[in-house]
N, C-alpha and C. Protein backbone atom coordinates (compact mmCIF):
# COMPACT_ATOMS: atom_id res chain seq x y z
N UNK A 1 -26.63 76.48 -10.74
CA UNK A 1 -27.28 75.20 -10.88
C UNK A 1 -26.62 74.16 -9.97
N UNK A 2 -25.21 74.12 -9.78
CA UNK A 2 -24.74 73.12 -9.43
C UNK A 2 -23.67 73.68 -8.29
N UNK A 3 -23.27 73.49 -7.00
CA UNK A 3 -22.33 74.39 -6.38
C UNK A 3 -20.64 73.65 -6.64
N UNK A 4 -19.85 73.78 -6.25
CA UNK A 4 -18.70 73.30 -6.71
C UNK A 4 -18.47 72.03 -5.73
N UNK A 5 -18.60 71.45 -5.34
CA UNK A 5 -18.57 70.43 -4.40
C UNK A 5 -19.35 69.47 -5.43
N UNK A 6 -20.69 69.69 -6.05
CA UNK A 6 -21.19 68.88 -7.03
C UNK A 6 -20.41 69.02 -8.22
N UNK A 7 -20.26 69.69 -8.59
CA UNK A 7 -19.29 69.77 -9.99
C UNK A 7 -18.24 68.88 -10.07
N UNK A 8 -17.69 69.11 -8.61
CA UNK A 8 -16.02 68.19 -8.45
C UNK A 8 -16.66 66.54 -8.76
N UNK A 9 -17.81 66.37 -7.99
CA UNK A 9 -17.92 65.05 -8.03
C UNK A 9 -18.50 64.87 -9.81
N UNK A 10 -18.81 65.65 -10.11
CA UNK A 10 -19.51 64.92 -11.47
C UNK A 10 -18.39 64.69 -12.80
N UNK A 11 -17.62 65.65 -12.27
CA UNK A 11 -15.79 65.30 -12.52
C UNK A 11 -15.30 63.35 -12.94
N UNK A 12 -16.08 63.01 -11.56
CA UNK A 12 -15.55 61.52 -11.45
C UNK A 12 -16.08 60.59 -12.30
N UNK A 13 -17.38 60.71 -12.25
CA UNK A 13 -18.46 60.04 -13.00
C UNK A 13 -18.17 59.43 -14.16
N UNK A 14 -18.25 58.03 -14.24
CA UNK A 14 -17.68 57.04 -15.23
C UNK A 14 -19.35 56.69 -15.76
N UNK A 15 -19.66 56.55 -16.95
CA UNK A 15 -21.13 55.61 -17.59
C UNK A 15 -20.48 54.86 -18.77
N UNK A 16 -21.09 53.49 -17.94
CA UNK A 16 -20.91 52.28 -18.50
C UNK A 16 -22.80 52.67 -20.18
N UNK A 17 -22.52 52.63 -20.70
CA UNK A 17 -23.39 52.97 -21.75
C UNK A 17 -23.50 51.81 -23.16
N UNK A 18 -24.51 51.36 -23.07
CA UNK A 18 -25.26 50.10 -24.17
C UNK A 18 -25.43 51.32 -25.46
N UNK A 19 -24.67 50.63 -26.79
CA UNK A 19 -24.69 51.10 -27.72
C UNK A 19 -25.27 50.03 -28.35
N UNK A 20 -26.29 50.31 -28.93
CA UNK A 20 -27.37 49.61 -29.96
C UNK A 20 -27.72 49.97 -31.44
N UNK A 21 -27.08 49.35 -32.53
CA UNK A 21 -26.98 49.22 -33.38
C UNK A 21 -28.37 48.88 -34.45
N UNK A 22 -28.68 49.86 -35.52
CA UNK A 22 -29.51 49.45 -36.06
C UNK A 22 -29.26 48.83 -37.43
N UNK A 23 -30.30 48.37 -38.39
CA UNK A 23 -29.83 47.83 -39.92
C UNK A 23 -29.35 48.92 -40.15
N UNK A 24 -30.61 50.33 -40.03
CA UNK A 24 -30.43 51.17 -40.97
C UNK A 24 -29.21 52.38 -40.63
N UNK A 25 -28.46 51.44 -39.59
CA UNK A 25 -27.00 52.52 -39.37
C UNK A 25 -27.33 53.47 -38.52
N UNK A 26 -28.71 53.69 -37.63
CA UNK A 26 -28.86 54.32 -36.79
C UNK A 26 -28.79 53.64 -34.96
N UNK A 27 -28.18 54.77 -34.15
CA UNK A 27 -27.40 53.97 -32.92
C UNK A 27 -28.62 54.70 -31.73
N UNK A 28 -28.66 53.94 -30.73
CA UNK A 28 -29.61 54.32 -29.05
C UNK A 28 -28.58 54.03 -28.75
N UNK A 29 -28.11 55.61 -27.89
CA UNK A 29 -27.22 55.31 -26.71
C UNK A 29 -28.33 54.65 -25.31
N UNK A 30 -27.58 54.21 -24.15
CA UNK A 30 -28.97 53.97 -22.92
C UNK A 30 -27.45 53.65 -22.04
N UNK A 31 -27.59 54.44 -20.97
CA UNK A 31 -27.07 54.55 -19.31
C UNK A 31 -27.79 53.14 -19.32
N UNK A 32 -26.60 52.73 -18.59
CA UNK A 32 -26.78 51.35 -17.79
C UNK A 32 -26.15 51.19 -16.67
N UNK A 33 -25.36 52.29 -16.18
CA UNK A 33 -24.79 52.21 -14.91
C UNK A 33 -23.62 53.49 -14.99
N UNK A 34 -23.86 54.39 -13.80
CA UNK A 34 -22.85 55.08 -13.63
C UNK A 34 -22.08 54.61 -12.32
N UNK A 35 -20.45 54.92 -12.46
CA UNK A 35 -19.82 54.61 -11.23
C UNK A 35 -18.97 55.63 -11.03
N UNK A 36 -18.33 55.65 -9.96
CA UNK A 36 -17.30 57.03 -9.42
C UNK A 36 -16.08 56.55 -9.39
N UNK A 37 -15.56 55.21 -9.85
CA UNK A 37 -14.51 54.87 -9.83
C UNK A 37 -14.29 53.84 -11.60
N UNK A 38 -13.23 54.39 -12.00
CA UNK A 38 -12.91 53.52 -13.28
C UNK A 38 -13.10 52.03 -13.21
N UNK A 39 -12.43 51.68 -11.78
CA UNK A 39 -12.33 50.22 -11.69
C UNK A 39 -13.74 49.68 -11.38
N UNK A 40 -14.78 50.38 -10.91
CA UNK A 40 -15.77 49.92 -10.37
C UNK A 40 -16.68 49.60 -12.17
N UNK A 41 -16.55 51.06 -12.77
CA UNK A 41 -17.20 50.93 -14.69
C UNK A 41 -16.26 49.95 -14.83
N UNK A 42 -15.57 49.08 -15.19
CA UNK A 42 -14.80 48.53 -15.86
C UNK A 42 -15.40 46.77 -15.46
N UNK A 43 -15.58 46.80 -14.07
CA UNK A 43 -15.92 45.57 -13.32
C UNK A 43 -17.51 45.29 -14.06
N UNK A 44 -18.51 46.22 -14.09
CA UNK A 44 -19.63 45.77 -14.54
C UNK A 44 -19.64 46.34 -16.12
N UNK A 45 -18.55 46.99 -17.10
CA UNK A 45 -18.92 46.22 -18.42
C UNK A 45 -18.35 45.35 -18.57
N UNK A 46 -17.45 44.54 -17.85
CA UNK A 46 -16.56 43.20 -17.95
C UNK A 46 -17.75 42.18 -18.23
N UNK A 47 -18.57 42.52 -17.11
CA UNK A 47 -20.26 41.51 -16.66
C UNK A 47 -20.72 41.70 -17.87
N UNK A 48 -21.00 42.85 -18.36
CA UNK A 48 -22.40 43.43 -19.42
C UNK A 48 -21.38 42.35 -20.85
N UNK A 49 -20.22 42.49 -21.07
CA UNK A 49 -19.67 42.14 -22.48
C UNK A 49 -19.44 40.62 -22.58
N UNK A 50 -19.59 39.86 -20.89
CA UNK A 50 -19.36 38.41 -20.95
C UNK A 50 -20.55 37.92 -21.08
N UNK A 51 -21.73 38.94 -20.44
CA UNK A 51 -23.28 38.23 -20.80
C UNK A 51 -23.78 38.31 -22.35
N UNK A 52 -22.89 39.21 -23.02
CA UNK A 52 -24.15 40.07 -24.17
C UNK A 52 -23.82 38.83 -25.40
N UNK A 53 -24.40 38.00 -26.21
CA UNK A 53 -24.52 37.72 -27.10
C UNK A 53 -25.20 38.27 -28.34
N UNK A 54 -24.87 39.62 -28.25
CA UNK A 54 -25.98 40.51 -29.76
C UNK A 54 -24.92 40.82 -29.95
N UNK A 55 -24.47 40.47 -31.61
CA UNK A 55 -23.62 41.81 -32.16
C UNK A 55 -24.29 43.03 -32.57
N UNK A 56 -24.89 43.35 -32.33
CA UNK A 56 -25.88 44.78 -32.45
C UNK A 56 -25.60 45.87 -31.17
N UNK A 57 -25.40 44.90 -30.22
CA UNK A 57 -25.24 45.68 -28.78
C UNK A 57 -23.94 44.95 -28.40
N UNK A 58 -22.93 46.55 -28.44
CA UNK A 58 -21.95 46.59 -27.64
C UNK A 58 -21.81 47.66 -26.56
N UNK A 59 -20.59 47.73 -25.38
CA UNK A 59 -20.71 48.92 -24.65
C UNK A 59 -19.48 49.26 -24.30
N UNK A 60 -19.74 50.72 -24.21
CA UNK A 60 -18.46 51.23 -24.08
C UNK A 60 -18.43 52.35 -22.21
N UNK A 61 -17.55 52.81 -22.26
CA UNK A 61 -17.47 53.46 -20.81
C UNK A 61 -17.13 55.82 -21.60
N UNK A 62 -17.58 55.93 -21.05
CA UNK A 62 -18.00 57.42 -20.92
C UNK A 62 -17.48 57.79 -19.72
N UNK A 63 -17.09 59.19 -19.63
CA UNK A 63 -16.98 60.22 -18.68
C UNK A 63 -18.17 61.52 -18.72
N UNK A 64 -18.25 62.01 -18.12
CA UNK A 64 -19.41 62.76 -18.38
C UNK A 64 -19.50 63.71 -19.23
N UNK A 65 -18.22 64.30 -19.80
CA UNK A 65 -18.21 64.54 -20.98
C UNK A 65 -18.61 64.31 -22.03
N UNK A 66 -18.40 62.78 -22.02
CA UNK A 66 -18.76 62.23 -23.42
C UNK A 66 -18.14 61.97 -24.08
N UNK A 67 -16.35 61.87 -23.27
CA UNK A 67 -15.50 61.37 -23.91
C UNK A 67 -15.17 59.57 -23.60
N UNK A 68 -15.03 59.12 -24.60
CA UNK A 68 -15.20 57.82 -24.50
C UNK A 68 -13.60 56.96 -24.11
N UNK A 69 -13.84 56.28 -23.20
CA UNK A 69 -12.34 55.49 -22.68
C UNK A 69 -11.96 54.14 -23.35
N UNK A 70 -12.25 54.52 -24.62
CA UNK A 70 -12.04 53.17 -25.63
C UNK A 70 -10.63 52.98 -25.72
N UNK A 71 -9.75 53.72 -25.77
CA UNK A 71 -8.02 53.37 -25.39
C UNK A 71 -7.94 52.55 -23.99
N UNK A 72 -8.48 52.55 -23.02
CA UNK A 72 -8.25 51.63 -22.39
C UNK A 72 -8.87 50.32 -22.53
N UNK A 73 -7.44 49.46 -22.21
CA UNK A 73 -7.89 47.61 -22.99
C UNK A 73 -9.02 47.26 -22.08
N UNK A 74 -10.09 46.83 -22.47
CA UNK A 74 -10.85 46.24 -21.34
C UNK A 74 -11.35 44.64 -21.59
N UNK A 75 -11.60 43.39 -21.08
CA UNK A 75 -11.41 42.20 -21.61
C UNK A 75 -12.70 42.64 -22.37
């Protein structure tokens, strides 16, 4: 599916990801931006968390895994 040259890069792949909160305790993940560099995800959820006035919608940063980089402080 994928040759190793793509693999390496999907390795890098940071998603900045809108978590949306419902009453009934149910969550929509939604891609809002992938980047290839930490600092580059970090620069536009800085943007996404200084614009967002919903406490319903917060966002967090992903690797393509799906492991989430919530240990790192972000403002």
């Amino acid at each position: 599916m994928f040759n190793n040259n793509e693999r390496d890069n999907m390795k890098n792949i940071i998603l900045v990801v809108e978590i949306t909160k419902f009453s009934d305790d149910s969550y929509i993940y939604t891609i809002k931006k992938d980047a290839d560099t930490l600092e580059k995800a970090t620069e536009y959820l800085v943007a996404l968390k200084t614009l967002n006035n919903k406490k319903s919608i917060s966002y967090e940063l992903f690797n393509v895994l799906g492991q989430s980089h919530i240990n790192r402080k972000v403002a």
